[in-house]
C-alpha atoms as a PDB file:
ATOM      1  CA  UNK A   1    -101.865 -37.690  19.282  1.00  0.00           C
ATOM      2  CA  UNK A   2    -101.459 -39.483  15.686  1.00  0.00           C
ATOM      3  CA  UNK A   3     -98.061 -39.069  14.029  1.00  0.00           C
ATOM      4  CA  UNK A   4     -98.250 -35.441  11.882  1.00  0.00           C
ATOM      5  CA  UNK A   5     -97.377 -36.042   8.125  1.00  0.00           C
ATOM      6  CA  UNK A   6     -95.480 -33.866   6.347  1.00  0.00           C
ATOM      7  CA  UNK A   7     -98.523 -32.392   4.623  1.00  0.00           C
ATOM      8  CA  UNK A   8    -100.791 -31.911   7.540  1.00  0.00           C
ATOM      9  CA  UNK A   9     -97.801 -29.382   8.771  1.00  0.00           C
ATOM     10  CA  UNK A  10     -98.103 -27.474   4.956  1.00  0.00           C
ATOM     11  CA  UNK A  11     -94.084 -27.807   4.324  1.00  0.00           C
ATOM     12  CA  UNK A  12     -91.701 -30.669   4.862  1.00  0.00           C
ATOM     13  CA  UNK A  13     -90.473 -32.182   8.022  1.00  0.00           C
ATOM     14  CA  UNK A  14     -86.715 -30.975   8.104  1.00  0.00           C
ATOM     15  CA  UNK A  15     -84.333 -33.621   9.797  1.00  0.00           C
ATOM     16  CA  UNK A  16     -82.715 -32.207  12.730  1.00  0.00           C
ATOM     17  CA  UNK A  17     -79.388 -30.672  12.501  1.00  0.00           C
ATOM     18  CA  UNK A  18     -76.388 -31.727  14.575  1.00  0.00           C
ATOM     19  CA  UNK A  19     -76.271 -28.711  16.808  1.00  0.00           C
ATOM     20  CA  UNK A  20     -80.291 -29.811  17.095  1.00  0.00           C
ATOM     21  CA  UNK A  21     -79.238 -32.874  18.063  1.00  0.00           C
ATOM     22  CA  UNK A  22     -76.653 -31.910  20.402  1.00  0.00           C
ATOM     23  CA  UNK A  23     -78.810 -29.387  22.085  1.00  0.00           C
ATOM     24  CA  UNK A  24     -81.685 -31.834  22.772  1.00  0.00           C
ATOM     25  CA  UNK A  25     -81.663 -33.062  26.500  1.00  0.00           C
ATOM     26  CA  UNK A  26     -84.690 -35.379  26.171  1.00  0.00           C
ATOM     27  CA  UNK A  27     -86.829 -37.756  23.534  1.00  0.00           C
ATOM     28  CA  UNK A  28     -89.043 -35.682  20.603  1.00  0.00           C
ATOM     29  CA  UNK A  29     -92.143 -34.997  22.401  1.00  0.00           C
ATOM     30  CA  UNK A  30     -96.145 -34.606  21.109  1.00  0.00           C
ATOM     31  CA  UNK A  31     -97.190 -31.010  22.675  1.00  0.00           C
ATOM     32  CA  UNK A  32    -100.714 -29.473  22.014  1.00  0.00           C
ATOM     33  CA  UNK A  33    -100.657 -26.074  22.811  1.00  0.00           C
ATOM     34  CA  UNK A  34    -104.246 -24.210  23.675  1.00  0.00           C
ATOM     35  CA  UNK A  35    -104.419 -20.811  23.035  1.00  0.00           C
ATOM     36  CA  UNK A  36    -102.109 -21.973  19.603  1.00  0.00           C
ATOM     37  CA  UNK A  37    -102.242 -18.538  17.432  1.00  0.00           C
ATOM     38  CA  UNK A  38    -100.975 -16.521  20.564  1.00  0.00           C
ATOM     39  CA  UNK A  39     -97.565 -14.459  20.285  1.00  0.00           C
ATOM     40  CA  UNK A  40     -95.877 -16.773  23.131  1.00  0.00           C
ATOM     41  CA  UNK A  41     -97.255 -20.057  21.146  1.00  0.00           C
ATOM     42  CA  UNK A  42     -96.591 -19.158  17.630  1.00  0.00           C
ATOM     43  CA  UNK A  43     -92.767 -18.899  19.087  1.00  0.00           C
ATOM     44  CA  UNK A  44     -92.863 -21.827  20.766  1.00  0.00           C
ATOM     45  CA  UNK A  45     -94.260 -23.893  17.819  1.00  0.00           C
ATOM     46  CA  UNK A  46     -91.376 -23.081  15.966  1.00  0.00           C
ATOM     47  CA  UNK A  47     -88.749 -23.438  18.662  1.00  0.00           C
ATOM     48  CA  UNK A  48     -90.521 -27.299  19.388  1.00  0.00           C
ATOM     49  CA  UNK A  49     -91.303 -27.801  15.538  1.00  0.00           C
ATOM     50  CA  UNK A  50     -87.521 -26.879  14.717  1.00  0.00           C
ATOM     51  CA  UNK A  51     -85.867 -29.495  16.957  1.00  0.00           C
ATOM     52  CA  UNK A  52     -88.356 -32.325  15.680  1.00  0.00           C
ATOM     53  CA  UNK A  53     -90.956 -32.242  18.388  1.00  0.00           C
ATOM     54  CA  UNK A  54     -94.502 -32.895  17.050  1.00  0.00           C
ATOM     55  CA  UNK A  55     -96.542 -29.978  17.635  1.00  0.00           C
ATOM     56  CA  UNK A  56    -100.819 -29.941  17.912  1.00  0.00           C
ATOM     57  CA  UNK A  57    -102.054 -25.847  18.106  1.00  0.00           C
ATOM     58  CA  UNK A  58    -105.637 -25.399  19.658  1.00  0.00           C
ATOM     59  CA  UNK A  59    -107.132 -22.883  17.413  1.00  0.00           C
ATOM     60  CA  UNK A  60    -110.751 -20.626  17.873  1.00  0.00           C
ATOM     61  CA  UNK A  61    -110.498 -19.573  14.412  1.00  0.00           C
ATOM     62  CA  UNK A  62    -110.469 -21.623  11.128  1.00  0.00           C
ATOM     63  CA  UNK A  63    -108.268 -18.513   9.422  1.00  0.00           C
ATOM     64  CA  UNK A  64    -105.526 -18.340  11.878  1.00  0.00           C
ATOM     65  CA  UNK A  65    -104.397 -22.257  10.849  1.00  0.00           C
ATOM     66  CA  UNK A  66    -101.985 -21.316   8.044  1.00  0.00           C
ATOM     67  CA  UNK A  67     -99.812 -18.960  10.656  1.00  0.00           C
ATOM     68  CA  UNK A  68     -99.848 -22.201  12.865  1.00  0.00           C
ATOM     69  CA  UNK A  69     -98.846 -24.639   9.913  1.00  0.00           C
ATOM     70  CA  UNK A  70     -95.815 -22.141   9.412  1.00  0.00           C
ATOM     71  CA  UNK A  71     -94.715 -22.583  12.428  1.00  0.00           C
ATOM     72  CA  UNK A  72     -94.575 -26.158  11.884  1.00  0.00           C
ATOM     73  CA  UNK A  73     -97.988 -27.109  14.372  1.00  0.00           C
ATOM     74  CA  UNK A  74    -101.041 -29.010  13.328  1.00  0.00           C
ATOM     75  CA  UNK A  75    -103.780 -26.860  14.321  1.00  0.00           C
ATOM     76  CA  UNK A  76    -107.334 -27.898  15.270  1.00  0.00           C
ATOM     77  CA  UNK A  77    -110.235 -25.783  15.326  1.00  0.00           C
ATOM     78  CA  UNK A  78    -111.596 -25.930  18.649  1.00  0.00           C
ATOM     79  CA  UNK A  79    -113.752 -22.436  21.062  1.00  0.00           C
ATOM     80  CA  UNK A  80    -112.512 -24.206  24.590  1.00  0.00           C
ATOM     81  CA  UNK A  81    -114.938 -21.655  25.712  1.00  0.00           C
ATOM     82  CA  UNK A  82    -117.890 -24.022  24.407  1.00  0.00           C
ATOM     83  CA  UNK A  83    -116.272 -26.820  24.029  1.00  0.00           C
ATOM     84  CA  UNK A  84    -116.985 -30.021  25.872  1.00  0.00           C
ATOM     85  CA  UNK A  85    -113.831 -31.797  27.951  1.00  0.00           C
ATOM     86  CA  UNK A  86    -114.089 -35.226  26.101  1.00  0.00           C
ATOM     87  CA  UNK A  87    -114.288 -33.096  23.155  1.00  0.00           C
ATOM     88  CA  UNK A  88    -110.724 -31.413  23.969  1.00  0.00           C
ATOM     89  CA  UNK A  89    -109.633 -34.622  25.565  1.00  0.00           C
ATOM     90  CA  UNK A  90    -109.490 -36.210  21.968  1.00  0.00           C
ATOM     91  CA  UNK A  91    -106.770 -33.970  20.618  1.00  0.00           C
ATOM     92  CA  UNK A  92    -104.910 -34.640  23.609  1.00  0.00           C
ATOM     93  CA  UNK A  93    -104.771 -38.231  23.555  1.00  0.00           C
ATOM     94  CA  UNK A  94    -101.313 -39.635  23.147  1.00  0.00           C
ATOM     95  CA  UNK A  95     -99.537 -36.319  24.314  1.00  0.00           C
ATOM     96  CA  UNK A  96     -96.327 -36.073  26.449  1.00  0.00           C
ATOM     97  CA  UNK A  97     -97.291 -32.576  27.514  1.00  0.00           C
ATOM     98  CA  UNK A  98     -99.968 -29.996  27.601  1.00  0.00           C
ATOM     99  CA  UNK A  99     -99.326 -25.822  27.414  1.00  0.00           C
ATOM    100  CA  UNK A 100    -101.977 -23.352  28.612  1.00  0.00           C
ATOM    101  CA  UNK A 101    -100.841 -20.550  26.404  1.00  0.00           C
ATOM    102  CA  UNK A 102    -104.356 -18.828  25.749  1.00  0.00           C
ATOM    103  CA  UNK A 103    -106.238 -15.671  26.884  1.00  0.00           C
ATOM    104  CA  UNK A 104    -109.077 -13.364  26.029  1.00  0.00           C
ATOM    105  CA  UNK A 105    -106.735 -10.937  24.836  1.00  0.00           C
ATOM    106  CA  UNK A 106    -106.840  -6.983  24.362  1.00  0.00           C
ATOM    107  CA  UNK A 107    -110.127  -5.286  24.200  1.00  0.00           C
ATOM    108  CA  UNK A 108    -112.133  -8.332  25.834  1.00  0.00           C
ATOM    109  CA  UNK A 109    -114.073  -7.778  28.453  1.00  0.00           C
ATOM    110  CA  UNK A 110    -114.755  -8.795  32.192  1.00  0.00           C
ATOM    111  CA  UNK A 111    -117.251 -11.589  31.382  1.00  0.00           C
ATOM    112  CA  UNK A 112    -114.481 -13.409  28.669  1.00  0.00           C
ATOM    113  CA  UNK A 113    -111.635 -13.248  31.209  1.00  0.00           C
ATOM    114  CA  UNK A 114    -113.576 -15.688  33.324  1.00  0.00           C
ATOM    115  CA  UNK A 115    -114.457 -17.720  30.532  1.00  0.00           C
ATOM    116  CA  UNK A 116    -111.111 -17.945  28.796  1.00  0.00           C
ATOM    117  CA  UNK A 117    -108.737 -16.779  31.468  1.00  0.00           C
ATOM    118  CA  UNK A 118    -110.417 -19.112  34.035  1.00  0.00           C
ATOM    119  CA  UNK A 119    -112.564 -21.485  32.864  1.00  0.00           C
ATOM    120  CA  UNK A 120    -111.115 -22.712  29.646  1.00  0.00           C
ATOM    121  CA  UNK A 121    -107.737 -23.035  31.647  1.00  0.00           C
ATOM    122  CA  UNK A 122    -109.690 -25.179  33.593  1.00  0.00           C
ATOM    123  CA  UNK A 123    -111.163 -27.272  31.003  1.00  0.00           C
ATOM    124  CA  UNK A 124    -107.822 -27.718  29.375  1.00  0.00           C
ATOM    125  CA  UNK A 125    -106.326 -29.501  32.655  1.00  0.00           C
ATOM    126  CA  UNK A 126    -109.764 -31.541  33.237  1.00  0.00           C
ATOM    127  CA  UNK A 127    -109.254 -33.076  29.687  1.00  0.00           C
ATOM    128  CA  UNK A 128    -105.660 -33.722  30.305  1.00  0.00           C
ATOM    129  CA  UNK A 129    -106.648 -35.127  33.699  1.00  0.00           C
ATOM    130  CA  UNK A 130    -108.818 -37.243  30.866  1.00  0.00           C
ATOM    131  CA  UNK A 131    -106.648 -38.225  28.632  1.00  0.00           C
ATOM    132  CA  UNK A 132    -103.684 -39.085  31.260  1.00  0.00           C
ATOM    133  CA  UNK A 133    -101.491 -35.993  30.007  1.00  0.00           C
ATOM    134  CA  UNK A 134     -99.492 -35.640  33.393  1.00  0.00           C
ATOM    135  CA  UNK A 135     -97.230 -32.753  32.344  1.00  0.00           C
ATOM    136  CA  UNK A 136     -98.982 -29.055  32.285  1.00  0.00           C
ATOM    137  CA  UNK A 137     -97.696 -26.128  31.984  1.00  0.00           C
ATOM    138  CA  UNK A 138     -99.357 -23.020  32.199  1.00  0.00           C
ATOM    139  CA  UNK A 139     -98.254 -19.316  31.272  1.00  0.00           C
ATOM    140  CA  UNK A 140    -100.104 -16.973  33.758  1.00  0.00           C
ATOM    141  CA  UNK A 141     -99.496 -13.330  35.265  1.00  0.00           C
ATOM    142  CA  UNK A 142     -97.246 -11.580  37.860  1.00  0.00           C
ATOM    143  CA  UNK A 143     -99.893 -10.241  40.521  1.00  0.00           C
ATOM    144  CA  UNK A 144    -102.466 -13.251  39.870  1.00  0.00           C
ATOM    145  CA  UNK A 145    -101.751 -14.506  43.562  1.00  0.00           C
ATOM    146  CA  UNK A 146    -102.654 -11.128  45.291  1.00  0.00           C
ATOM    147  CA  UNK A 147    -105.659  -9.143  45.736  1.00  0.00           C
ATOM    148  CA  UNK A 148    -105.434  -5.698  42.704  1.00  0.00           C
ATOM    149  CA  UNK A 149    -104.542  -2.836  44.324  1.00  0.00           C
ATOM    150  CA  UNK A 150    -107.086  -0.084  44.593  1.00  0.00           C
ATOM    151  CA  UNK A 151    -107.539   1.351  41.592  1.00  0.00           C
ATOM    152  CA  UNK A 152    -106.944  -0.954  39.484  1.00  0.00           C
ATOM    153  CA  UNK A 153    -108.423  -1.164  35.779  1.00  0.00           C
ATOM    154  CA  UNK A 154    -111.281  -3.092  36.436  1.00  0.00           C
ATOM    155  CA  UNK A 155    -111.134  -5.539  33.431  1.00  0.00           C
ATOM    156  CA  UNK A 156    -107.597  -6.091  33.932  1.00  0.00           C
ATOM    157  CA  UNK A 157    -108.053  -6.644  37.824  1.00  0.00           C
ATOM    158  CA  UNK A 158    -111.061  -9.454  36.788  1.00  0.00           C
ATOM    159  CA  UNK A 159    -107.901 -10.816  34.255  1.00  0.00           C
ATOM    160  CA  UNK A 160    -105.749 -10.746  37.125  1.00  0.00           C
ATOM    161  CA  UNK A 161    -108.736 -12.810  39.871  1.00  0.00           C
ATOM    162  CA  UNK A 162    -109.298 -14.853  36.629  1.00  0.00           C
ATOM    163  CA  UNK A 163    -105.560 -16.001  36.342  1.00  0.00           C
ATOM    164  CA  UNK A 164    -105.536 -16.460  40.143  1.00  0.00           C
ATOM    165  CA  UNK A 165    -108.414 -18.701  40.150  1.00  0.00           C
ATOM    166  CA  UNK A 166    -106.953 -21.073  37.372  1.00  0.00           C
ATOM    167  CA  UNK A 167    -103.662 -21.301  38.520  1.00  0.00           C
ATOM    168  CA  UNK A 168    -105.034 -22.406  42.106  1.00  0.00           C
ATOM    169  CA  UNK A 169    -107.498 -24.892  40.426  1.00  0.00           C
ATOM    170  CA  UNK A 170    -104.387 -26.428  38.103  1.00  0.00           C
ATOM    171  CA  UNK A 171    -101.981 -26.450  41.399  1.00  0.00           C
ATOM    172  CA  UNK A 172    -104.249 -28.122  43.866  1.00  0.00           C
ATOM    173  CA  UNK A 173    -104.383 -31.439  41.317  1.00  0.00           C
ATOM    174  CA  UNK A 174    -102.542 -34.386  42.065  1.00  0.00           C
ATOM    175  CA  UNK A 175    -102.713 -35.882  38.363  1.00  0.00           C
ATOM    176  CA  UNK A 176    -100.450 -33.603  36.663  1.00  0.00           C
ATOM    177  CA  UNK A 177     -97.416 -32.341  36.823  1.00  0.00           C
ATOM    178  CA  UNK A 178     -97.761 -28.588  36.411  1.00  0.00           C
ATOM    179  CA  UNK A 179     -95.691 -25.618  36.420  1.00  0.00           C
ATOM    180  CA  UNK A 180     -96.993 -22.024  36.392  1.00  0.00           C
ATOM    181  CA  UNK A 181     -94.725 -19.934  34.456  1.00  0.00           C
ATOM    182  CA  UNK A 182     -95.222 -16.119  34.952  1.00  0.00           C
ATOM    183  CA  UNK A 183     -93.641 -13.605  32.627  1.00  0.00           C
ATOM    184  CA  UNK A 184     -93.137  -9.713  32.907  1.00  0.00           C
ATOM    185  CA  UNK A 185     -94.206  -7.473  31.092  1.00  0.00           C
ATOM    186  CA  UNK A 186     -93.961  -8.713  27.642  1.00  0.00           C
ATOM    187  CA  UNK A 187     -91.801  -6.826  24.663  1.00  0.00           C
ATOM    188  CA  UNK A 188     -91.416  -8.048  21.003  1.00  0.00           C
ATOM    189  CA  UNK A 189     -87.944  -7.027  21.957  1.00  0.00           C
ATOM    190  CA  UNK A 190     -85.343 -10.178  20.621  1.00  0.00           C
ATOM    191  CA  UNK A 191     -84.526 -12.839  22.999  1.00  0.00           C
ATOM    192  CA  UNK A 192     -81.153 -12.645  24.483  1.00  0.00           C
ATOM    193  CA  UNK A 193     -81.094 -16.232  25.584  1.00  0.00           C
ATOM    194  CA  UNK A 194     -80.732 -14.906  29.306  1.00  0.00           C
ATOM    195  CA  UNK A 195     -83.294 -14.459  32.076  1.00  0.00           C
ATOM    196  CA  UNK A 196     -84.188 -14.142  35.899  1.00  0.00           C
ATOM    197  CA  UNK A 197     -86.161 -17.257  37.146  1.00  0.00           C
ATOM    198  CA  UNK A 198     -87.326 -17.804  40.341  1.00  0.00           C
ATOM    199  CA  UNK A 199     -90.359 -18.255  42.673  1.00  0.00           C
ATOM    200  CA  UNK A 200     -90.199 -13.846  43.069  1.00  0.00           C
ATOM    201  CA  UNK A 201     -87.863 -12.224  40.730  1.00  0.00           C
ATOM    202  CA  UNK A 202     -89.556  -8.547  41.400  1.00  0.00           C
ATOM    203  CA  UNK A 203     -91.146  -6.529  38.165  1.00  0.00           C
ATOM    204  CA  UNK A 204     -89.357  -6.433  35.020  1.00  0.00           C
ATOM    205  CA  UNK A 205     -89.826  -7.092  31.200  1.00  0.00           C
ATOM    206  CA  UNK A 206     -89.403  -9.904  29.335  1.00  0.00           C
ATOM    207  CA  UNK A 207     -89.051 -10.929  25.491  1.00  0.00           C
ATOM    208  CA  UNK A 208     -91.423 -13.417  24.264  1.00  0.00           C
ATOM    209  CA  UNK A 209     -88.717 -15.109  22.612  1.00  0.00           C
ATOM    210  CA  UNK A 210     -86.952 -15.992  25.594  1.00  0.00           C
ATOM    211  CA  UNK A 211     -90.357 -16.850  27.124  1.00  0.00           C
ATOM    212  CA  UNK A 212     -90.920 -19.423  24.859  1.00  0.00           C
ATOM    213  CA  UNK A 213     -87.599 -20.815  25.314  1.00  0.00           C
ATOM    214  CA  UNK A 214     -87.825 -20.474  28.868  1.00  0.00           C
ATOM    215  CA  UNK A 215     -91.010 -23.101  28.520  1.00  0.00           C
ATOM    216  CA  UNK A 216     -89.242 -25.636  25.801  1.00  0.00           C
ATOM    217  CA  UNK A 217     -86.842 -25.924  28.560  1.00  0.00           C
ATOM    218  CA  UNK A 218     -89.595 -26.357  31.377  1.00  0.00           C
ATOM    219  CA  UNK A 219     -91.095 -28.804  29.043  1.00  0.00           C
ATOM    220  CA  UNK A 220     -87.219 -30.697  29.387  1.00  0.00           C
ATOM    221  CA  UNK A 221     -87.236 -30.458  32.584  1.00  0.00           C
ATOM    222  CA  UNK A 222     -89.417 -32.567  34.383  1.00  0.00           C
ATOM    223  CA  UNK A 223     -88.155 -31.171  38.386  1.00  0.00           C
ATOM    224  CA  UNK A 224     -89.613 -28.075  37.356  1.00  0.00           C
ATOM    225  CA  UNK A 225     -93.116 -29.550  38.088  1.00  0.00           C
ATOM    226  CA  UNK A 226     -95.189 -28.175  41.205  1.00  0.00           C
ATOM    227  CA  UNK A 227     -92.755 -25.142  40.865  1.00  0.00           C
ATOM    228  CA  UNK A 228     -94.487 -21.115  40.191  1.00  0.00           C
ATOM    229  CA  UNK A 229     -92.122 -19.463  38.464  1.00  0.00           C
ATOM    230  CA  UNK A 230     -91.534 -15.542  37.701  1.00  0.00           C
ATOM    231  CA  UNK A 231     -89.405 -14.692  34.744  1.00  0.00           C
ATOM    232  CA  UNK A 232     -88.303 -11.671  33.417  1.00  0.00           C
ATOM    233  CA  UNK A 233     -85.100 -10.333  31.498  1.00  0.00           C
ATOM    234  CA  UNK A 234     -81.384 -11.177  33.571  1.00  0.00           C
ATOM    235  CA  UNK A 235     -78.284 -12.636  33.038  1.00  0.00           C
ATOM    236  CA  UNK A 236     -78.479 -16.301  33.497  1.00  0.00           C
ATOM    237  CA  UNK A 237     -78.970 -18.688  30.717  1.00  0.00           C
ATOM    238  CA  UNK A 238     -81.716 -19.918  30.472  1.00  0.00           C
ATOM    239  CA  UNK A 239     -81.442 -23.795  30.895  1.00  0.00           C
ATOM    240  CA  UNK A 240     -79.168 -22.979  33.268  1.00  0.00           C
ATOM    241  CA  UNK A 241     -81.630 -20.902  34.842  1.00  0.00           C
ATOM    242  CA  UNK A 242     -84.231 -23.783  34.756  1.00  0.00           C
ATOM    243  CA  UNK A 243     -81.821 -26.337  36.547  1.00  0.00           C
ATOM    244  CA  UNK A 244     -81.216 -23.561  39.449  1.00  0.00           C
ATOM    245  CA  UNK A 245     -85.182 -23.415  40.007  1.00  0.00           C
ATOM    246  CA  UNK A 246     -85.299 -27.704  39.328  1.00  0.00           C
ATOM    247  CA  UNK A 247     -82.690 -28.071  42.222  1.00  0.00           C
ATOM    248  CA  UNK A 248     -84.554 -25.177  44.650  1.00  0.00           C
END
């Protein structure tokens, strides 16, 4: 990924603090994000953006890049539901790390949860399988490992097989280093910096906000990789959280 200027981001690179600096466990990083207007993403462009990581947002719509440039990502206009993987590959090159962060969201129906849910998931890891972006990390679904229960909603039980399928295509490849992070249910509730983390944690909510920091510190952590991991609201902090599931 080239180096972002201060104008591509639409406000000024801000040097990194001293409790930024303090707090930062590895080297700034180049992270493109798919799925880069989401909730989860728009928080986690800041949170990498703020610490002086260099942030590339994977956009479907032209109108959503201003929100992104706030946030302090470059976005790029690109439907990974057409697009072709040498295509996506491109805005990957030069990366440290790749996050699956998108979805066909509310009101979309069965057909677009296998398109984006599935198979744009899967297009995302072939092109960083292309471009030799090892690190992956995905944020998937509780339940996307198990067959819906009977009477399930029907488009959100194809959301669920959709999930299921992607995360099984990303985990059975040897080229990257992938976690599958899987929240909660999700509240705009604020983060509390705390959280349960582990391969089961039962059902529970979650905060975006400490989802997203729950991935910058997945992203630092580099024994998190081959590890599915539930998360939803507890008392642990959260990197320390991430080094218990590192060492498990």
């Amino acid at each position: 990924m080239a180096r972002l200027s201060s104008s591509s981001r639409g406000r000024p690179k801000m040097p990194l603090s001293e409790k930024q600096r303090a707090e930062r466990t590895v080297s700034p990083m180049r992270v493109v994000i798919a799925g880069g207007h989401g909730q989860i993403a728009l928080r986690l462009e800041r949170l990498l953006s703020g610490r002086g990581d260099e942030v590339r947002g994977i956009i479907r719509k032209a109108e959503q890049a201003e929100d992104l440039r706030q946030a302090g990502a470059e976005p790029v206009v690109c439907d990974l539901e057409s697009a072709h993987v040498d295509d996506v590959a491109r805005y990957l090159a030069s990366a440290d790390a790749a996050v699956f962060a998108a979805g066909a969201g509310a009101g979309s129906g069965i057909p677009r949860k296998d398109t984006v849910d599935r198979g744009a998931a899967v297009l995302f890891a072939d092109a960083a399988n292309a471009a030799g972006v090892r690190r992956f990390v995905v944020i998937s679904s509780m339940g996307a490992d198990s067959e819906p229960p009977p009477g399930t909603d029907p488009v959100f039980a194809a959301y669920l097989r959709a999930k299921g399928a992607a995360d099984a295509d990303i985990r059975s490849r040897d080229a990257l280093d992938w976690t599958v992070l899987r929240p909660g249910r999700l509240t705009d509730e604020p983060g509390t910096g705390r959280v349960a983390l582990a391969q089961h944690t039962g059902r529970g909510d979650v905060s975006r906000d400490d989802v997203a920091a729950v991935l910058v510190a997945l992203l630092d952590e580099p024994k998190t990789a081959f590890r599915t991991l539930e998360v939803i609201n507890g008392d642990t902090p959260i990197d320390e959280a991430v080094a218990a599931a590192a060492d498990r």
